[in-house]
Protein backbone atom coordinates (compact mmCIF):
# COMPACT_ATOMS: atom_id res chain seq x y z
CA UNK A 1 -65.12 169.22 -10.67
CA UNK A 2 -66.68 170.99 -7.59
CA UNK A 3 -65.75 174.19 -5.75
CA UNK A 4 -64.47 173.98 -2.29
CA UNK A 5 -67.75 175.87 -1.63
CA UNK A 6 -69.75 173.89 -3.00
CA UNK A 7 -67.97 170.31 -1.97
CA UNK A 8 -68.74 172.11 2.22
CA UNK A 9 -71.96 172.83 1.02
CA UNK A 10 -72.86 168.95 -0.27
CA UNK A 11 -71.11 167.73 2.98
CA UNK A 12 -68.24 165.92 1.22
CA UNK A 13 -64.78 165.32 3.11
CA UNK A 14 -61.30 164.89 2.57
CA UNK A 15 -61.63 166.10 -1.27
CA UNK A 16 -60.08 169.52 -0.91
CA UNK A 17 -56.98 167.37 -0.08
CA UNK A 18 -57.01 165.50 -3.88
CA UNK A 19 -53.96 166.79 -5.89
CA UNK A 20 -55.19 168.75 -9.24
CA UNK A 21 -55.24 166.38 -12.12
CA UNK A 22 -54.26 168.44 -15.56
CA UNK A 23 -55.52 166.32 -18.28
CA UNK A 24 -55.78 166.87 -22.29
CA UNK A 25 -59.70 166.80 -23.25
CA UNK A 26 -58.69 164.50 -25.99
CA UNK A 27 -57.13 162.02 -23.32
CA UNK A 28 -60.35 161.85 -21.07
CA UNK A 29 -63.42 160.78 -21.77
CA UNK A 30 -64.83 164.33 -21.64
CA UNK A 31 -68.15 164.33 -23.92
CA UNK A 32 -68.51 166.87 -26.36
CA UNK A 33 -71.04 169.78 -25.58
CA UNK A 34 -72.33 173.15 -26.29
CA UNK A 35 -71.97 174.00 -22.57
CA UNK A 36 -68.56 172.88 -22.64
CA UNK A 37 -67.60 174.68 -25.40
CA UNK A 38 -68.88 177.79 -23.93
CA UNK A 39 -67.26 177.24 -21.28
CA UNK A 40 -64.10 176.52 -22.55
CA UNK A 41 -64.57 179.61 -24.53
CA UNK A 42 -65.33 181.93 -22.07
CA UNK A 43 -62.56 180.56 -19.80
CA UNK A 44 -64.62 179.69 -17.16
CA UNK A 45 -62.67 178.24 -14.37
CA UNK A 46 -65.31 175.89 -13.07
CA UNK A 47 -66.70 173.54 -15.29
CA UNK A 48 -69.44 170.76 -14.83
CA UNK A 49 -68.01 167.80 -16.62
CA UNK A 50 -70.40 164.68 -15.41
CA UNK A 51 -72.49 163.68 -12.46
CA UNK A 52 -73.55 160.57 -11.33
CA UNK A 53 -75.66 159.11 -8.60
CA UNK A 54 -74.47 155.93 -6.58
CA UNK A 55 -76.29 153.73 -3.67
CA UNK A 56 -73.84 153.65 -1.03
CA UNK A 57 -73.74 150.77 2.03
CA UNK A 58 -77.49 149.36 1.40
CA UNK A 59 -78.69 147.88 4.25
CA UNK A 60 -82.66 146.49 4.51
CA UNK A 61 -84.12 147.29 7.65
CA UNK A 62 -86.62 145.15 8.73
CA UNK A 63 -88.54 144.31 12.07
CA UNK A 64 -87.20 141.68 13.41
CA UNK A 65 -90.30 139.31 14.21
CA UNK A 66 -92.55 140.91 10.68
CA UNK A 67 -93.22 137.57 8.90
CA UNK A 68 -91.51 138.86 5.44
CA UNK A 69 -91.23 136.29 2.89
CA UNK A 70 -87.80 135.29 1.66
CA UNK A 71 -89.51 136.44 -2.01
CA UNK A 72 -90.81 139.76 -1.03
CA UNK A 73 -87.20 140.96 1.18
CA UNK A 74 -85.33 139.40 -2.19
CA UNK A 75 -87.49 141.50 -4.56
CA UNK A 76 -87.17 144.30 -2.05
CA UNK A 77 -83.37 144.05 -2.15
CA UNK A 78 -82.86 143.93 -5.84
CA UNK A 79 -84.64 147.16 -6.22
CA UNK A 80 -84.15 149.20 -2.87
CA UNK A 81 -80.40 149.39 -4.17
CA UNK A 82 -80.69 150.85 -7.52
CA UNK A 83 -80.88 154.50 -8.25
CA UNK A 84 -84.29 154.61 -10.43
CA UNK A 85 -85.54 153.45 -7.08
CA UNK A 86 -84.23 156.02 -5.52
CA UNK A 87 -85.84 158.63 -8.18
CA UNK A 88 -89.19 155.90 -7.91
CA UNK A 89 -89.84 156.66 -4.46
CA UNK A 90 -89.18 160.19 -3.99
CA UNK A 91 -90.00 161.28 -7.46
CA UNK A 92 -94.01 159.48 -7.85
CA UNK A 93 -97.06 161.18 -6.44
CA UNK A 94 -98.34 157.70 -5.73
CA UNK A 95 -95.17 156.94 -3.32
CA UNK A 96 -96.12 157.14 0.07
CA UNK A 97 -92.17 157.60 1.37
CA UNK A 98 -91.46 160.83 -0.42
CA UNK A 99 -88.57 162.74 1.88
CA UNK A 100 -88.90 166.19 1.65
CA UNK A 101 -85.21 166.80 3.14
CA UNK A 102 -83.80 164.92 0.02
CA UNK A 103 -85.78 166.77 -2.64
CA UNK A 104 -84.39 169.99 -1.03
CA UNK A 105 -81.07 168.36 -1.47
CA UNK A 106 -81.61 168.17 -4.99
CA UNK A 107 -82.78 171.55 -5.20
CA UNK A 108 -79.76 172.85 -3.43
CA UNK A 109 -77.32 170.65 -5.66
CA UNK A 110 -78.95 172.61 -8.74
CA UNK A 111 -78.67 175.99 -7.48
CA UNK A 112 -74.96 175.29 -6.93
CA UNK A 113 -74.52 173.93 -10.31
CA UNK A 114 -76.57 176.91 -11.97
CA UNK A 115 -74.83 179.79 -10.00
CA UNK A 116 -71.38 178.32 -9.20
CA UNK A 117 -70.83 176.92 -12.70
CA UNK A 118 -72.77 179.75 -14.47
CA UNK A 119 -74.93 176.01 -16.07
CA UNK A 120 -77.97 177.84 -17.83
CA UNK A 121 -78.82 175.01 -20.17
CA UNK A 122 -81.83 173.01 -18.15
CA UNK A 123 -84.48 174.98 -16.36
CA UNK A 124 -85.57 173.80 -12.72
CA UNK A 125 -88.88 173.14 -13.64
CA UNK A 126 -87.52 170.80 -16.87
CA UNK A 127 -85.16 169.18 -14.22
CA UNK A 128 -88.00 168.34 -12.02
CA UNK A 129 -89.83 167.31 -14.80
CA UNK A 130 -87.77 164.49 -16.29
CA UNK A 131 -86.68 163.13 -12.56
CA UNK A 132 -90.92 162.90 -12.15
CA UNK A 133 -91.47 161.35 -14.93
CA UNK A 134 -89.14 158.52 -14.34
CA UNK A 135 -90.19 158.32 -10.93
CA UNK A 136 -93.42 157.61 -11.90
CA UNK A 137 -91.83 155.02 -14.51
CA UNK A 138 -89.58 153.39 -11.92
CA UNK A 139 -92.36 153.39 -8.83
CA UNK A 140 -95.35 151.71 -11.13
CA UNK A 141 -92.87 149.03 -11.88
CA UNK A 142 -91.63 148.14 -8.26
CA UNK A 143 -95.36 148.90 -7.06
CA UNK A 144 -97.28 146.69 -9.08
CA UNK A 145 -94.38 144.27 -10.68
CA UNK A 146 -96.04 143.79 -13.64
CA UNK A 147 -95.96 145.00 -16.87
CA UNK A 148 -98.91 146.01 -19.18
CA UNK A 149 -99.67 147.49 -22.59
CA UNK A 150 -100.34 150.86 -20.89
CA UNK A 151 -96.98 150.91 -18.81
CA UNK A 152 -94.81 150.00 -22.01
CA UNK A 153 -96.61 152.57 -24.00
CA UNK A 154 -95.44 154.80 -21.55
CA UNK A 155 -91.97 153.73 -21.15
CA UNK A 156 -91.54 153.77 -24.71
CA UNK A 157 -92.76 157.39 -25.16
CA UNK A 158 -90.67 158.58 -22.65
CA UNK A 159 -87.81 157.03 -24.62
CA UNK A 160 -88.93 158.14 -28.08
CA UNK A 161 -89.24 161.76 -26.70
CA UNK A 162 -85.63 161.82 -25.03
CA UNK A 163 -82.59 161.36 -26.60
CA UNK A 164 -80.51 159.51 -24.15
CA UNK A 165 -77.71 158.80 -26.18
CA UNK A 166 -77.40 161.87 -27.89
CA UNK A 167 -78.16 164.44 -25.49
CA UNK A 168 -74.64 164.57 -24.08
CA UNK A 169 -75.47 167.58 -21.27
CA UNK A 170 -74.22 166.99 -17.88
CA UNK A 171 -76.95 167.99 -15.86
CA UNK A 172 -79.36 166.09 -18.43
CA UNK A 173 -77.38 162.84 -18.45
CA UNK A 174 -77.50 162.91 -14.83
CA UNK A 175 -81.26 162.76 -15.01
CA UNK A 176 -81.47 160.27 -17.86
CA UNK A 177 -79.41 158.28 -15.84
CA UNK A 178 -82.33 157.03 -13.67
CA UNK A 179 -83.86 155.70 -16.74
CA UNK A 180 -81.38 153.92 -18.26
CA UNK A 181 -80.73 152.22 -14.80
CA UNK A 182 -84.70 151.42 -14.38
CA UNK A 183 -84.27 150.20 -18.24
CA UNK A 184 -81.00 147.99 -17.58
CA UNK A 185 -83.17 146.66 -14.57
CA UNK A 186 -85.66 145.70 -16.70
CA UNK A 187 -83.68 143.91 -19.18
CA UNK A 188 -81.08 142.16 -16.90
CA UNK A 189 -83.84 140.18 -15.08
CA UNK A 190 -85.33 139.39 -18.43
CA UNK A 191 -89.04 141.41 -18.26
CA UNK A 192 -88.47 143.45 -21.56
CA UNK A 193 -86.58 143.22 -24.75
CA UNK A 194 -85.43 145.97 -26.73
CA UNK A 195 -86.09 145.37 -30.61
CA UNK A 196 -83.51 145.13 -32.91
CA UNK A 197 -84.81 147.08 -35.12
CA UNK A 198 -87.23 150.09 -34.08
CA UNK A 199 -85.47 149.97 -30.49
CA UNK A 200 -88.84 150.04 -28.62
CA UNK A 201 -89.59 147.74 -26.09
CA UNK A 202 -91.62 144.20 -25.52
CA UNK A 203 -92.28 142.18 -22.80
CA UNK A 204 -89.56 139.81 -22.98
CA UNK A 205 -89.97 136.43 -24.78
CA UNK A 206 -87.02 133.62 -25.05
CA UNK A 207 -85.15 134.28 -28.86
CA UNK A 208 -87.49 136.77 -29.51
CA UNK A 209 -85.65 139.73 -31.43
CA UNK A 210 -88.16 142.29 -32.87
CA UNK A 211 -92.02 143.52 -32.85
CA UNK A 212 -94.37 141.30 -34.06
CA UNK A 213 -97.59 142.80 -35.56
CA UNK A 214 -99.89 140.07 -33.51
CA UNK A 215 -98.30 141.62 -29.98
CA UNK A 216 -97.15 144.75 -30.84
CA UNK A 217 -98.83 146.14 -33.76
CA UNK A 218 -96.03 146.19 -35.98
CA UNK A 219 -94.04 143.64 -37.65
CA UNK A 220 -90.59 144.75 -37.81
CA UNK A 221 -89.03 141.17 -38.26
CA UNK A 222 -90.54 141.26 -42.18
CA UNK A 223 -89.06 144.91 -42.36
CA UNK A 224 -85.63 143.16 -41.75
CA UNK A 225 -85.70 140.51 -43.33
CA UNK A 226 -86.83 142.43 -46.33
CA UNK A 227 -83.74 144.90 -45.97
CA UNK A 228 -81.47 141.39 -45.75
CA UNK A 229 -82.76 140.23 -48.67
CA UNK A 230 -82.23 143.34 -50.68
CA UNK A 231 -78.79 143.76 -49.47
CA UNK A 232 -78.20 140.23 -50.68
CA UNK A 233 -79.81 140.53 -54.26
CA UNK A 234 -79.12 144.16 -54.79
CA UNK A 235 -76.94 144.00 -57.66
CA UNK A 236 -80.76 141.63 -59.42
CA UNK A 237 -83.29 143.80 -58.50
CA UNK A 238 -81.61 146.73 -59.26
CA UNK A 239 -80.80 145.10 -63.13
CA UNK A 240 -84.59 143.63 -63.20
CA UNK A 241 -85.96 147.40 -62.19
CA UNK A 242 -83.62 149.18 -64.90
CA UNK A 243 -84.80 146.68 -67.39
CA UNK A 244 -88.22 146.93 -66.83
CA UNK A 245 -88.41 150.82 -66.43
CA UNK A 246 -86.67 150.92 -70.25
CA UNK A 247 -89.42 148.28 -71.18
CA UNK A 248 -91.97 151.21 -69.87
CA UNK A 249 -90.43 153.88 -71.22
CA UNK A 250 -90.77 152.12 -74.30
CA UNK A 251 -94.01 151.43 -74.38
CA UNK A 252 -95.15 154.63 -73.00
CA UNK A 253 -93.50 155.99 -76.63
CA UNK A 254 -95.17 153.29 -78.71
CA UNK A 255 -98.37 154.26 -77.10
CA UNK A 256 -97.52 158.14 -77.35
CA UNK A 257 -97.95 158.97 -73.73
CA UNK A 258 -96.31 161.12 -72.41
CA UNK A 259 -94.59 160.75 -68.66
């Protein structure tokens, strides 16, 4: 929820008028937080709950007599209207269309969340951080349109020092939401694959499920189709390794060593 200060102060409309929704937090799904349960503890009476960032009415603007390709204004399209666009080209020291006016935005929204909702959990500079990493992420990949060993190695660090899923702090989620969108991107239009089994990603090959140590440096297809085939003859090699550790035993007495 938002303050009626704070609603004026982000320009939104019409919102003061909503009727006030009381709602169980066991019927909504409300995740589960430290900063929530401070908050409920403390009996704050504003809490941040979520926050999300949407592209509204996308329109490409274009000169009228510039001779752009059908491919380049398509390409164009299916990335000018995501949101890890949005963080790409504002958010990359390589973009050349950084607006100041909407980095200040940002920089206002926080200093309404951090004084009006009393949210001390994610310092400016960490903020800042995260939505420039993933800019840089997010503009390399409409920039360039390729992906490399390098740029994966990145992505997948990024990933492997986050935890996306787990990490269930409003303010956070709102800037890992960038990178999940610039991830779902990715996927949807089939230029990486997530393994099965490590969760990293590869660039995407038809049926292929999981690292390969020829392309990726790791072969995690063995590693699960050794953990199949242990789940299916469990009950034999755990017999056969029973057997033969008595078989040891016994011949480490016969021998007279001692284990």
């Amino acid at each position: 929820m938002f303050h009626p200060l704070a609603r004026q102060a982000l320009g939104y409309k019409g919102i003061n008028s909503n009727p006030i929704i009381l709602a169980n937090q066991n019927d909504v799904p409300i995740p589960d937080n430290q900063y929530l349960r401070d908050s409920i503890e403390s009996k704050k009476d504003l809490i941040l709950l979520d926050l999300h960032a949407y592209v509204k009415n996308f329109e490409l603007d274009l000169p009228y007599d510039a001779p752009w390709p059908e491919m380049q204004v398509n390409f164009m399209s299916n990335y000018f209207n995501r949101i890890h666009a949005l963080c790409g080209y504002q958010f990359s020291n390589e973009s050349e269309y950084v607006n100041n006016k909407f980095i200040d935005w940002l920089d206002h929204l926080y200093e309404i969340i951090y004084w009006n909702f009393d949210y001390q959990y994610l310092e400016k500079q960490k903020f800042f951080d995260i939505l420039f990493n993933i800019g840089g992420l997010s503009y390399h990949w409409i920039e360039y349109r390729r992906i490399t060993g390098e740029y994966l190695k990145l992505l997948n660090t990024f990933k492997n020092k986050i935890d996306i899923d787990g990490d269930l702090f409003p303010l956070k989620k709102f800037c890992y939401s960038f990178f999940n969108d610039l991830l779902q991107n990715l996927e949807t239009t089939e230029i990486i694959t997530k393994c099965e089994y490590c969760h990293d990603y590869f660039p995407y090959k038809k049926n292929k499920k999981y690292c390969s140590l020829k392309s990726e440096g790791k072969d995690c297809g063995e590693k699960v189709r050794n953990k199949r085939f242990y789940k299916a003859h469990k009950d034999t090699i755990l017999l056969n390794a029973r057997k033969t550790t008595r078989e040891l035993r016994n011949w480490y007495k016969e021998k007279g060593i001692k284990n």
